[in-house]
N, C-alpha and C. Protein backbone atom coordinates (compact mmCIF):
# COMPACT_ATOMS: atom_id res chain seq x y z
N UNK A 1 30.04 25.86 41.88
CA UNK A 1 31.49 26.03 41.94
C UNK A 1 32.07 25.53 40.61
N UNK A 2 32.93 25.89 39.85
CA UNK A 2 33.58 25.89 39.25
C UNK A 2 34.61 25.30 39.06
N UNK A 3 35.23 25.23 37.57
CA UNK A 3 36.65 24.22 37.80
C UNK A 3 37.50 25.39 38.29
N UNK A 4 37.71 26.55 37.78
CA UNK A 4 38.44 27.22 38.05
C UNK A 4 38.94 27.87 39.39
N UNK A 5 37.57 27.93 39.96
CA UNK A 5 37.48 28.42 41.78
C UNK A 5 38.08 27.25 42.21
N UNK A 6 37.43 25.95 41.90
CA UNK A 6 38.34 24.98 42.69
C UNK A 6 39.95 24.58 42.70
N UNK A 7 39.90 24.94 41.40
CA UNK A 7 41.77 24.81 40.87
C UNK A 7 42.24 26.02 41.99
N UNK A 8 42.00 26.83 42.44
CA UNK A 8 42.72 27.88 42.80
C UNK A 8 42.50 27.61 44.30
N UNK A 9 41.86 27.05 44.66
CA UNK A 9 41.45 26.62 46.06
C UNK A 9 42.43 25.39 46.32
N UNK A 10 42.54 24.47 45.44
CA UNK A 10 43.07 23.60 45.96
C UNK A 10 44.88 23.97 45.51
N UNK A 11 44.85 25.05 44.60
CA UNK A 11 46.72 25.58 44.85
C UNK A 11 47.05 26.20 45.85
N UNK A 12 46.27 26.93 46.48
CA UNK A 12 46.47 27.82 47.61
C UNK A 12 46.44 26.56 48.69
N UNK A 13 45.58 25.58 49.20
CA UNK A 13 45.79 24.21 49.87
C UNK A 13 47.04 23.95 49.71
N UNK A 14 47.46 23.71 48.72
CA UNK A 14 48.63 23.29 48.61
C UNK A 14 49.86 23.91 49.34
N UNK A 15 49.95 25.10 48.63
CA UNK A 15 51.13 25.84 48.68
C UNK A 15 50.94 25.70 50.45
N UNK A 16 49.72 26.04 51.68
CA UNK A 16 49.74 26.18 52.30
C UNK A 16 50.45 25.30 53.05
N UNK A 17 50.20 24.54 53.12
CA UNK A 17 50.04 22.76 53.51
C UNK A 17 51.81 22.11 53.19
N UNK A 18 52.06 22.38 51.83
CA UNK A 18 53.62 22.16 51.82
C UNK A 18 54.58 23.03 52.12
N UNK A 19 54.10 24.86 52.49
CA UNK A 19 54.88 25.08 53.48
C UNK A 19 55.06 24.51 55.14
N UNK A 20 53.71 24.62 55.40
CA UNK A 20 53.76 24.41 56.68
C UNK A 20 55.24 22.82 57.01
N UNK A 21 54.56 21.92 56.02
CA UNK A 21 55.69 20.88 56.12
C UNK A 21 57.08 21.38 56.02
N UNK A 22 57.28 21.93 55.42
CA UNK A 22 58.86 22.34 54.98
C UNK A 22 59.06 23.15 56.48
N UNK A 23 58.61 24.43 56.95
CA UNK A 23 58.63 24.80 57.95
C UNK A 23 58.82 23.75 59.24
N UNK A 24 57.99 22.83 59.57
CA UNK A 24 58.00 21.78 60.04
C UNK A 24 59.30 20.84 60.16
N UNK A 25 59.38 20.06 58.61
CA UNK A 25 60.73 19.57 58.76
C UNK A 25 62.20 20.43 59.24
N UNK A 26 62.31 21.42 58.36
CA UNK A 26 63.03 22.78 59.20
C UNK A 26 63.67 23.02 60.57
N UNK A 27 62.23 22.83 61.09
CA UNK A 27 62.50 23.24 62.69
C UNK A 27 63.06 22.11 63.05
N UNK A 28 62.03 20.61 62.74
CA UNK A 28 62.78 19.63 63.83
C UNK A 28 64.44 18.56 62.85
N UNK A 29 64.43 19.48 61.93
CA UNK A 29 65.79 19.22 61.55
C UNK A 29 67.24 20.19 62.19
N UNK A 30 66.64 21.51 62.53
CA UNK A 30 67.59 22.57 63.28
C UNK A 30 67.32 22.31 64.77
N UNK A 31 66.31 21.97 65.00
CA UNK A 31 66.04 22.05 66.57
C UNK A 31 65.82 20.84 67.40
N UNK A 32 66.14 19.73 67.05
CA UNK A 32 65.72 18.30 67.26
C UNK A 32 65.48 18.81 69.02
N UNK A 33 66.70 18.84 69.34
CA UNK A 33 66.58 19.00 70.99
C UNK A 33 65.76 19.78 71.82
N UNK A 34 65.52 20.90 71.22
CA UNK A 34 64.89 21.59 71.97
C UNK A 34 63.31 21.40 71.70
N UNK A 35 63.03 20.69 70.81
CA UNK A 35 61.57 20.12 70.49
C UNK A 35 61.58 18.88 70.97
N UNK A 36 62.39 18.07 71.31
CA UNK A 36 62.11 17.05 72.32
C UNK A 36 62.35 17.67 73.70
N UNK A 37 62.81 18.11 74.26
CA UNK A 37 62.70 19.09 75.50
C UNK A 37 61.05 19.41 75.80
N UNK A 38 60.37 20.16 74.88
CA UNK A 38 59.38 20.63 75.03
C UNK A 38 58.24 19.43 75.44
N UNK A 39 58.01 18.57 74.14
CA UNK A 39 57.55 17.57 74.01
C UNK A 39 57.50 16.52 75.37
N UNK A 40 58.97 15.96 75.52
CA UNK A 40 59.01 15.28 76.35
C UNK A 40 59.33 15.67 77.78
N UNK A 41 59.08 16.90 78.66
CA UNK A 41 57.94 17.21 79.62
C UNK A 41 56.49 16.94 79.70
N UNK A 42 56.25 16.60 78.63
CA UNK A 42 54.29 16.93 78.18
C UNK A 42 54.19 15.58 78.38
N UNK A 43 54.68 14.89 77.38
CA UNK A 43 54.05 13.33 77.10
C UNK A 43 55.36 12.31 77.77
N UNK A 44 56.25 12.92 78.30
CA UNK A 44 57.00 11.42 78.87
C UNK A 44 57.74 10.31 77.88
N UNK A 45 58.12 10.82 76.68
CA UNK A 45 58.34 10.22 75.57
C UNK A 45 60.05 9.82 75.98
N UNK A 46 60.68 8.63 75.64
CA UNK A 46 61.75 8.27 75.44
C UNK A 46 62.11 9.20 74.38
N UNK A 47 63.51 9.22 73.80
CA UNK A 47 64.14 9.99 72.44
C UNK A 47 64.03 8.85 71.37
N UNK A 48 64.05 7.92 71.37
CA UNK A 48 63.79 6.77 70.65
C UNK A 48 62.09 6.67 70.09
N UNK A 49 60.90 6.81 70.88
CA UNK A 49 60.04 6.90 70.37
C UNK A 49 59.18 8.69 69.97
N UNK A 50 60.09 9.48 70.47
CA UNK A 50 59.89 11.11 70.13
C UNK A 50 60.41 10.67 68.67
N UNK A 51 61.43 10.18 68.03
CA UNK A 51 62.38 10.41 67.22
C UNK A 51 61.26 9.70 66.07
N UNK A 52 60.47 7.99 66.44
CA UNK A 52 59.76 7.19 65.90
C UNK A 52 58.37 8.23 65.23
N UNK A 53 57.68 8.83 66.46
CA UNK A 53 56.58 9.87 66.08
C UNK A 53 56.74 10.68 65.32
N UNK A 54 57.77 11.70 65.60
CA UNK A 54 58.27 12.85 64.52
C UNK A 54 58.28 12.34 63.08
N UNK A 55 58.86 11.21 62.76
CA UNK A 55 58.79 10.23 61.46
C UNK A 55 57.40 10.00 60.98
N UNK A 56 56.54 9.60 61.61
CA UNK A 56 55.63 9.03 61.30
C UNK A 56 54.47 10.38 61.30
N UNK A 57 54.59 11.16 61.71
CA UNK A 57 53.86 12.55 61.64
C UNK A 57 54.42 12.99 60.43
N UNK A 58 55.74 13.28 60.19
CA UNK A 58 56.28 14.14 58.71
C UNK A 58 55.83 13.22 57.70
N UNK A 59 56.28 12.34 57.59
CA UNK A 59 55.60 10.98 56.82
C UNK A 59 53.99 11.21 56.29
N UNK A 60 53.36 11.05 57.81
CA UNK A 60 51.66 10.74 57.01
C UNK A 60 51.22 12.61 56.50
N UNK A 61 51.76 13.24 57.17
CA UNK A 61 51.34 14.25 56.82
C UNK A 61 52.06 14.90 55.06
N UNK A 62 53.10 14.15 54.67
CA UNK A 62 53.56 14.18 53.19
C UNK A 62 52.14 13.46 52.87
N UNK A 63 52.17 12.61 52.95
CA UNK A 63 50.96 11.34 52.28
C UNK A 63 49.84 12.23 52.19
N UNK A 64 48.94 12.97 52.78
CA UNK A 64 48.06 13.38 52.83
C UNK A 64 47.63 14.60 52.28
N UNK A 65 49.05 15.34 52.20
CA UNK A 65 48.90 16.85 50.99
C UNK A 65 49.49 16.35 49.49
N UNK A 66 49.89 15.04 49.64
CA UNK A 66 49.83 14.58 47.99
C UNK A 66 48.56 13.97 47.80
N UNK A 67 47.84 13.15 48.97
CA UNK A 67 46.32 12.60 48.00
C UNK A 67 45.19 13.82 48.26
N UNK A 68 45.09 14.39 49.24
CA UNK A 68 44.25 15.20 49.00
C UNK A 68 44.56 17.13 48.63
N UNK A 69 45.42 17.12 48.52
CA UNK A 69 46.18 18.55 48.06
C UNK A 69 46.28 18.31 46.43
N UNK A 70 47.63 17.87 46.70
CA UNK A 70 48.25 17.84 44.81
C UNK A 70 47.94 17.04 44.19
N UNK A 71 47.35 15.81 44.29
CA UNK A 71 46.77 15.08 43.02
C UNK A 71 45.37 15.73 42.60
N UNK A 72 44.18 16.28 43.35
CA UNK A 72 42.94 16.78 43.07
C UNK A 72 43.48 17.91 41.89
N UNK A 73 44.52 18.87 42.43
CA UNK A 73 44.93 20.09 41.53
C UNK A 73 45.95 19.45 40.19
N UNK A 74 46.65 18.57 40.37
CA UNK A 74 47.17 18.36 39.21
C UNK A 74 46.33 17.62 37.90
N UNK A 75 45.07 16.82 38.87
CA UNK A 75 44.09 16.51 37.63
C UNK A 75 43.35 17.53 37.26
N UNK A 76 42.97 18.67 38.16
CA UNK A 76 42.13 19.43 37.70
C UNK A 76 43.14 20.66 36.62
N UNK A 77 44.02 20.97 36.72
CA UNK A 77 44.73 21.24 35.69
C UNK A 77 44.66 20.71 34.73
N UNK A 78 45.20 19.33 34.53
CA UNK A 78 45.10 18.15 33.31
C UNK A 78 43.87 18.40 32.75
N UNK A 79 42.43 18.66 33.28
CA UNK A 79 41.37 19.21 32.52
C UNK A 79 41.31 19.94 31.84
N UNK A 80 42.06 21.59 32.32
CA UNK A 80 41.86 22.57 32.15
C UNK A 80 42.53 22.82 31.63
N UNK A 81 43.92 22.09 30.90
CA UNK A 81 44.77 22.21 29.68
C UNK A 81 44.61 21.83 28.70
């Protein structure tokens, strides 16, 4: 494998990965209610700790398409420039 296959692998990761978030934040920024509706039938969640999770899901899941998404591709760029 290559630098180049991998550079392009890990932009397409990316792009994927920080839509899905944006999509994500999106919804439960337009739809708060009706995604705790859903939710809290399933799991029994107060709105106070639905509200705590949702945070901490958008949160780690930012954290995790910057260390393993966009920092791998922005060094492997930095190589390849």
């Amino acid at each position: 494998m290559d630098i180049l296959l991998l550079s392009n692998f890990l932009k397409w990761c990316c792009i994927l990965n920080v839509s899905i978030l944006f999509i994500s934040t999106l919804a439960l920024s337009l739809m708060p209610d009706f995604i705790y509706r859903v939710h809290g039938q399933i799991f029994q969640l107060s709105r106070q700790a639905f509200n705590t999770q949702i945070y901490q899901f958008l949160a780690l899941y930012k954290l995790l398409v910057l260390v393993f998404n966009l920092t791998p591709y922005m060094a492997l760029w930095l190589i390849q420039s």
